[in-house]
PDB file of N, CA and C in Angstrom:
ATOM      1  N   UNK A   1     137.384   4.490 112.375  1.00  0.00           N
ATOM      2  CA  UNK A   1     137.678   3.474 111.388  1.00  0.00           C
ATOM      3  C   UNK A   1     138.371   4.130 110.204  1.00  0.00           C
ATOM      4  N   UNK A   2     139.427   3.641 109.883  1.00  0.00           N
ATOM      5  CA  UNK A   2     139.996   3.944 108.541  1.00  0.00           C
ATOM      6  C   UNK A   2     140.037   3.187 107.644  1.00  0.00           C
ATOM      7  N   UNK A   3     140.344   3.499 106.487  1.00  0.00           N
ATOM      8  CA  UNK A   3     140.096   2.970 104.856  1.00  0.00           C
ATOM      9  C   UNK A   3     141.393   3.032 104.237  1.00  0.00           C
ATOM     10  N   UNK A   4     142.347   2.403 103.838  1.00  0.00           N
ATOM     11  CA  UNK A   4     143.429   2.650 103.728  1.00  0.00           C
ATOM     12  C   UNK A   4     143.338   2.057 102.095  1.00  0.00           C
ATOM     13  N   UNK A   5     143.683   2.918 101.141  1.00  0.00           N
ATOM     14  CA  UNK A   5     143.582   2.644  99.413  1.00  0.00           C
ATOM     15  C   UNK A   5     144.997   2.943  98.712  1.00  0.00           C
ATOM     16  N   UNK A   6     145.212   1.778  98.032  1.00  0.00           N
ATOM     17  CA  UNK A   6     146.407   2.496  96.959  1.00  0.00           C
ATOM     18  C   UNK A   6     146.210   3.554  96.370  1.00  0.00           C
ATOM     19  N   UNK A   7     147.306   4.356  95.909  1.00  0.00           N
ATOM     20  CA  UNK A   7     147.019   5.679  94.787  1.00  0.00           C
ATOM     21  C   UNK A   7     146.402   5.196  93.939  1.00  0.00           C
ATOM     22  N   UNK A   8     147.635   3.944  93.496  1.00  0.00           N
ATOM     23  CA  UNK A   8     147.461   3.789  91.949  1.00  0.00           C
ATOM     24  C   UNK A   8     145.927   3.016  92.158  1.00  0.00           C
ATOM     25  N   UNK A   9     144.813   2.417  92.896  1.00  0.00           N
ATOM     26  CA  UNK A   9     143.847   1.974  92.443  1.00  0.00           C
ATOM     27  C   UNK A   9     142.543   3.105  92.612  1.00  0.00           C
ATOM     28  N   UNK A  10     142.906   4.243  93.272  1.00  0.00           N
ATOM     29  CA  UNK A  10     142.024   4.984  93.073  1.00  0.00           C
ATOM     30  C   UNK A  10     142.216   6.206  91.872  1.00  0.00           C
ATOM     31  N   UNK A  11     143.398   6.433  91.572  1.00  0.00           N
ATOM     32  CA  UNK A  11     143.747   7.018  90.081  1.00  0.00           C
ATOM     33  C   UNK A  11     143.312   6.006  89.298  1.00  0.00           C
ATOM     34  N   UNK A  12     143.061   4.763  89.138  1.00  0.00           N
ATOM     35  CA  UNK A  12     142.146   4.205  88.279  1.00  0.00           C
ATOM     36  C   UNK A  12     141.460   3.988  88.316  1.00  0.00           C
ATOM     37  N   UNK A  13     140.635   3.976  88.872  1.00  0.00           N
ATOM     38  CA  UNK A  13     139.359   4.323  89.215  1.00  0.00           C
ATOM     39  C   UNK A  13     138.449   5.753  88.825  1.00  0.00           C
ATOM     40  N   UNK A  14     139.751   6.633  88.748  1.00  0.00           N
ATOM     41  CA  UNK A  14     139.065   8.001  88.613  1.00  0.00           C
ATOM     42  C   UNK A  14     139.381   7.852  86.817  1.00  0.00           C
ATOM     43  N   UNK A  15     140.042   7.190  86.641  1.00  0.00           N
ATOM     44  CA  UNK A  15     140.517   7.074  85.080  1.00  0.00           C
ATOM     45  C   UNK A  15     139.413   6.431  84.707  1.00  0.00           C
ATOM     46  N   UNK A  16     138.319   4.963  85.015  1.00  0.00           N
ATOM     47  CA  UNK A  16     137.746   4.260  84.781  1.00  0.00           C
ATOM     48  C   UNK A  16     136.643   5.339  84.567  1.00  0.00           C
ATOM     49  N   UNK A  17     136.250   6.313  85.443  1.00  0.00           N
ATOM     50  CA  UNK A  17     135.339   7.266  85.619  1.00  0.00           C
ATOM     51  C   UNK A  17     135.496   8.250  84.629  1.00  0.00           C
ATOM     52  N   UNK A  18     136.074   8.623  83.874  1.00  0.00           N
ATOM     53  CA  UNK A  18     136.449   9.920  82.903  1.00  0.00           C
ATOM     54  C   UNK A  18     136.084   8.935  81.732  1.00  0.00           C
ATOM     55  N   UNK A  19     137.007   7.621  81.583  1.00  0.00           N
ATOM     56  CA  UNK A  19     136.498   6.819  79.913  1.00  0.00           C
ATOM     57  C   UNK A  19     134.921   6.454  80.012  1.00  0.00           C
ATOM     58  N   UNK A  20     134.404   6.259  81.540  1.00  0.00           N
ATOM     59  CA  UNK A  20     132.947   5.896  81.049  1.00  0.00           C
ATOM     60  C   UNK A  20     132.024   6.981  81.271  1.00  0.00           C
ATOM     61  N   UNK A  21     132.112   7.939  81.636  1.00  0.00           N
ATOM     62  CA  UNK A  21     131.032   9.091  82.045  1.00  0.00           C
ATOM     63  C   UNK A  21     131.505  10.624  81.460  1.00  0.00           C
ATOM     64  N   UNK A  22     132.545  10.625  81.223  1.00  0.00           N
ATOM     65  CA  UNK A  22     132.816  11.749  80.866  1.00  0.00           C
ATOM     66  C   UNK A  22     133.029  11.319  78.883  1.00  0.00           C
ATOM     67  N   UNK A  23     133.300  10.459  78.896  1.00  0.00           N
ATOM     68  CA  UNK A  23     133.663  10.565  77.062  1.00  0.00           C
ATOM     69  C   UNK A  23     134.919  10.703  76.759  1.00  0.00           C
ATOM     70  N   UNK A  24     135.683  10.148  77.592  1.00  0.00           N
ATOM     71  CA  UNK A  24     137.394  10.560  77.604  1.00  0.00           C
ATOM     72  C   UNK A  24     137.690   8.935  76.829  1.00  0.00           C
ATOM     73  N   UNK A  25     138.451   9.420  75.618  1.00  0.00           N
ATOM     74  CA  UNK A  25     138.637   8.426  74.613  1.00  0.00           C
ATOM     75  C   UNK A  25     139.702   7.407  75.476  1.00  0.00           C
ATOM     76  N   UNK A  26     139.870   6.691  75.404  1.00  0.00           N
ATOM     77  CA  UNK A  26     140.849   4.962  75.507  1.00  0.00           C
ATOM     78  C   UNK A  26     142.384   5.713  75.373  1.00  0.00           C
ATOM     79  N   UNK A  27     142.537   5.947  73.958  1.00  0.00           N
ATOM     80  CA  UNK A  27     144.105   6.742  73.729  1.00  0.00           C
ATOM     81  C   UNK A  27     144.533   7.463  74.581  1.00  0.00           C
ATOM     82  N   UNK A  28     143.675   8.082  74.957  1.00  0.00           N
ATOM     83  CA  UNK A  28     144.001   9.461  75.623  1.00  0.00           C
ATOM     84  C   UNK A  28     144.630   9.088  76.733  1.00  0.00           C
ATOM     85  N   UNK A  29     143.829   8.028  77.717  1.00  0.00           N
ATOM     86  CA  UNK A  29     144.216   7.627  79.026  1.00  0.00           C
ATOM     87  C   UNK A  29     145.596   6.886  78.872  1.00  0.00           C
ATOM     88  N   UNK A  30     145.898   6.130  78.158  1.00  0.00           N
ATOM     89  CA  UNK A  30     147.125   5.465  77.628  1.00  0.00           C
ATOM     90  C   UNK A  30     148.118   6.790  77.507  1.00  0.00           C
ATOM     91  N   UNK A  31     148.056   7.598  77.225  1.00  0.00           N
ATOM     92  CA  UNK A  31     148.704   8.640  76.728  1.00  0.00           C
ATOM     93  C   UNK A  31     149.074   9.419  77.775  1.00  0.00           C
ATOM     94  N   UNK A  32     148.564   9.264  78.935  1.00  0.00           N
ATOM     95  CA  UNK A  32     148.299  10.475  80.039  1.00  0.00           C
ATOM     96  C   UNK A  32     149.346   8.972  80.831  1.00  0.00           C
ATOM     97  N   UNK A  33     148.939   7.972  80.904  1.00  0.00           N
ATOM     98  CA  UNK A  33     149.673   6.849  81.522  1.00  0.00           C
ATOM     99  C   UNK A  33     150.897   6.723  80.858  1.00  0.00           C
ATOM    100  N   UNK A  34     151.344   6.816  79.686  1.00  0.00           N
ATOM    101  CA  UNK A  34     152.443   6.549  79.185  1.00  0.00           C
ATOM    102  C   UNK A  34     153.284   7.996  79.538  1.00  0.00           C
ATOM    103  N   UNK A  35     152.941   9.415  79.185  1.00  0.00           N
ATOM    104  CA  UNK A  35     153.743   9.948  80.101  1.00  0.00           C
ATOM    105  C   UNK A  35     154.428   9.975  81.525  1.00  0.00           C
ATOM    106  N   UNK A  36     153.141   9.678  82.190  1.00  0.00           N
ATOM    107  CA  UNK A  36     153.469   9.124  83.434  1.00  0.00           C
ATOM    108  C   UNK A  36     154.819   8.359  83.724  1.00  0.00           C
ATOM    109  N   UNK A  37     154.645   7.429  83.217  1.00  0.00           N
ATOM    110  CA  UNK A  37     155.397   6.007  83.237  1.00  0.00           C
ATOM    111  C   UNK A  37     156.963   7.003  82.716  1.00  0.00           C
ATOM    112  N   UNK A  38     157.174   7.522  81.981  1.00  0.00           N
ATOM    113  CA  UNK A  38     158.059   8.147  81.144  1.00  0.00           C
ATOM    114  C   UNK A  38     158.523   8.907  82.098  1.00  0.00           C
ATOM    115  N   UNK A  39     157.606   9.486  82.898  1.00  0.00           N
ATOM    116  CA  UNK A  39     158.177  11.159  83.112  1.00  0.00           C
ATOM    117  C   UNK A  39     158.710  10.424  84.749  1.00  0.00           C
ATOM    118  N   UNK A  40     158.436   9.501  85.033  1.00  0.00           N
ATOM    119  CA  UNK A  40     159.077   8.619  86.529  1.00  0.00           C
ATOM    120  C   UNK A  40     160.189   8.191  86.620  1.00  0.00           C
ATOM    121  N   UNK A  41     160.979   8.182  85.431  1.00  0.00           N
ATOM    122  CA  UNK A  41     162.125   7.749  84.481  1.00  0.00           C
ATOM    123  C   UNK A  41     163.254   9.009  84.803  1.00  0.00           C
ATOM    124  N   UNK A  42     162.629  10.544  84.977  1.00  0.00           N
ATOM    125  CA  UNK A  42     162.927  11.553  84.736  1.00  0.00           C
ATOM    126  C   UNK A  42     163.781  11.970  86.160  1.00  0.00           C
ATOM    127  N   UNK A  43     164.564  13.218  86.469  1.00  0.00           N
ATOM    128  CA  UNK A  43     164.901  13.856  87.752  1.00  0.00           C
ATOM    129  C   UNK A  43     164.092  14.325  88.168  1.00  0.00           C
ATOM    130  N   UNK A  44     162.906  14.578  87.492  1.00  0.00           N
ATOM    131  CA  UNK A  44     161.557  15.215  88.338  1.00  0.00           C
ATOM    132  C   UNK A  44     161.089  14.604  89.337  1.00  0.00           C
ATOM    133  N   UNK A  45     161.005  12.894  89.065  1.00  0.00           N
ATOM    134  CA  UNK A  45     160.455  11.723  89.608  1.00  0.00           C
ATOM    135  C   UNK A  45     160.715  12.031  91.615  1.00  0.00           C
ATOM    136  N   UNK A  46     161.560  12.178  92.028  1.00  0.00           N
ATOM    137  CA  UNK A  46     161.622  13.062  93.486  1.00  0.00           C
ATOM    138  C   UNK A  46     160.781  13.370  93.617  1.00  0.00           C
ATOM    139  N   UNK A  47     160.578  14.783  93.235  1.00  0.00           N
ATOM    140  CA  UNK A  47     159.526  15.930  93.412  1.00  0.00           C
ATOM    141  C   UNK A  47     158.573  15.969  93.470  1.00  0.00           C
ATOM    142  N   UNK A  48     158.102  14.950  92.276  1.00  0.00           N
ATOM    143  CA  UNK A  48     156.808  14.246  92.013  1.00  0.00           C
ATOM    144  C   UNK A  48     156.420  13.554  93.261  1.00  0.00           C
ATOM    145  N   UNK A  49     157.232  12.840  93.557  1.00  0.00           N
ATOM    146  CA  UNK A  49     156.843  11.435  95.010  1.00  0.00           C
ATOM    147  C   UNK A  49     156.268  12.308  96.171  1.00  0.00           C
ATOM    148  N   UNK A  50     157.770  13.312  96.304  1.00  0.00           N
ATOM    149  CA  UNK A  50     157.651  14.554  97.694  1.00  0.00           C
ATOM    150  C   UNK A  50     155.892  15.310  97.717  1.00  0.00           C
ATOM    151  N   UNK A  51     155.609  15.773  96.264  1.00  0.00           N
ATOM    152  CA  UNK A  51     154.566  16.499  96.259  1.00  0.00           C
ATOM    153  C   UNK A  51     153.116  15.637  96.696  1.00  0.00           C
ATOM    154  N   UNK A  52     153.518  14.354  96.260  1.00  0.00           N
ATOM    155  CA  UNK A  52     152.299  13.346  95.887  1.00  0.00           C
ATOM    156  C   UNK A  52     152.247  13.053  97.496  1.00  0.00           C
ATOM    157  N   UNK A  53     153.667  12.945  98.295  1.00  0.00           N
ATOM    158  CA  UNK A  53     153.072  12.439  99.582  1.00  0.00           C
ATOM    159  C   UNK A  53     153.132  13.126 100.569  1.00  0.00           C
ATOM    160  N   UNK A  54     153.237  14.662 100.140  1.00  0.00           N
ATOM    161  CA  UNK A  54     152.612  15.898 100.929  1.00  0.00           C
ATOM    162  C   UNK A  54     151.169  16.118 100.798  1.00  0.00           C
ATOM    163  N   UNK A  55     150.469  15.686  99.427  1.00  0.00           N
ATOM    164  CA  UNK A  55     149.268  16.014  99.072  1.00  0.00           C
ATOM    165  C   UNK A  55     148.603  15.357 100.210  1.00  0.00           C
ATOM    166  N   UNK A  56     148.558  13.990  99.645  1.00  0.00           N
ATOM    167  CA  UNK A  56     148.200  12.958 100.437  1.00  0.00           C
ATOM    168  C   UNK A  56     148.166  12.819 101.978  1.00  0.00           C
ATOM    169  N   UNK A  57     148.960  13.273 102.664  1.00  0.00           N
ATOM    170  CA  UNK A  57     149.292  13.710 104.306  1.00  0.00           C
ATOM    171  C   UNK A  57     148.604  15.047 104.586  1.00  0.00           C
ATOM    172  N   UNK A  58     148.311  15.818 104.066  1.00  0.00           N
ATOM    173  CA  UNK A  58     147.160  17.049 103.639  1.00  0.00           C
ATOM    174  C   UNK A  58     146.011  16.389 103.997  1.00  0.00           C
ATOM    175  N   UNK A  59     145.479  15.813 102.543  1.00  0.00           N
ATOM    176  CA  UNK A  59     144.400  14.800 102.647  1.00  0.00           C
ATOM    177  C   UNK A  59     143.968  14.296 103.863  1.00  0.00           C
ATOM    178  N   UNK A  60     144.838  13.076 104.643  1.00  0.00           N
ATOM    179  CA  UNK A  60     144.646  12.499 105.700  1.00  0.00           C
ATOM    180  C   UNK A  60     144.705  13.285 107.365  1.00  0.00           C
ATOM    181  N   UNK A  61     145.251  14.245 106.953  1.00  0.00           N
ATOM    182  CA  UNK A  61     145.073  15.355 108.259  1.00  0.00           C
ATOM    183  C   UNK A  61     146.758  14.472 109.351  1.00  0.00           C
ATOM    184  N   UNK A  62     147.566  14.025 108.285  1.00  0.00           N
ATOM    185  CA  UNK A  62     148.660  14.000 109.048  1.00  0.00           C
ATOM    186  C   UNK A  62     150.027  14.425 108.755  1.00  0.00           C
ATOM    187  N   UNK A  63     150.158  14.805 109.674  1.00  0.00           N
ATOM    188  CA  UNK A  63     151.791  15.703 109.868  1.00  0.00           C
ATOM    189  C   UNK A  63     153.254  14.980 109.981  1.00  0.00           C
ATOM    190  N   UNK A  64     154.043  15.201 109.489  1.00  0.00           N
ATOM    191  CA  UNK A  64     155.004  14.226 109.776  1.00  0.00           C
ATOM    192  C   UNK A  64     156.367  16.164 110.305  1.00  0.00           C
TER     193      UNK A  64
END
């Protein structure tokens, strides 16, 4: 059986988890999201995707 999850709802989720258990202020997460958002804008934005969906295929134990 598999479980198949968006990034983006389990990066918020792990975000939801840092503002309520760890003490990670509101701004901060906005701040870490607004780069984000910014830096996707960027020529990095490739690299970023490539790395994110090598990680991820790591993760899942599949090879392309």
């Amino acid at each position: 059986m598999s479980v198949s999850l968006p990034l983006v709802f389990v990066l918020g989720v792990i975000a939801w988890a840092a503002i309520k258990f760890l003490g990670t202020r509101l701004w901060v997460a906005v701040v870490i999201a607004l780069f984000g958002f910014w830096l996707s804008q960027t020529v990095l934005a490739p690299v970023i995707e490539s790395g994110t969906r090598s990680g991820v295929d790591v993760v899942n134990g599949t090879n392309r």
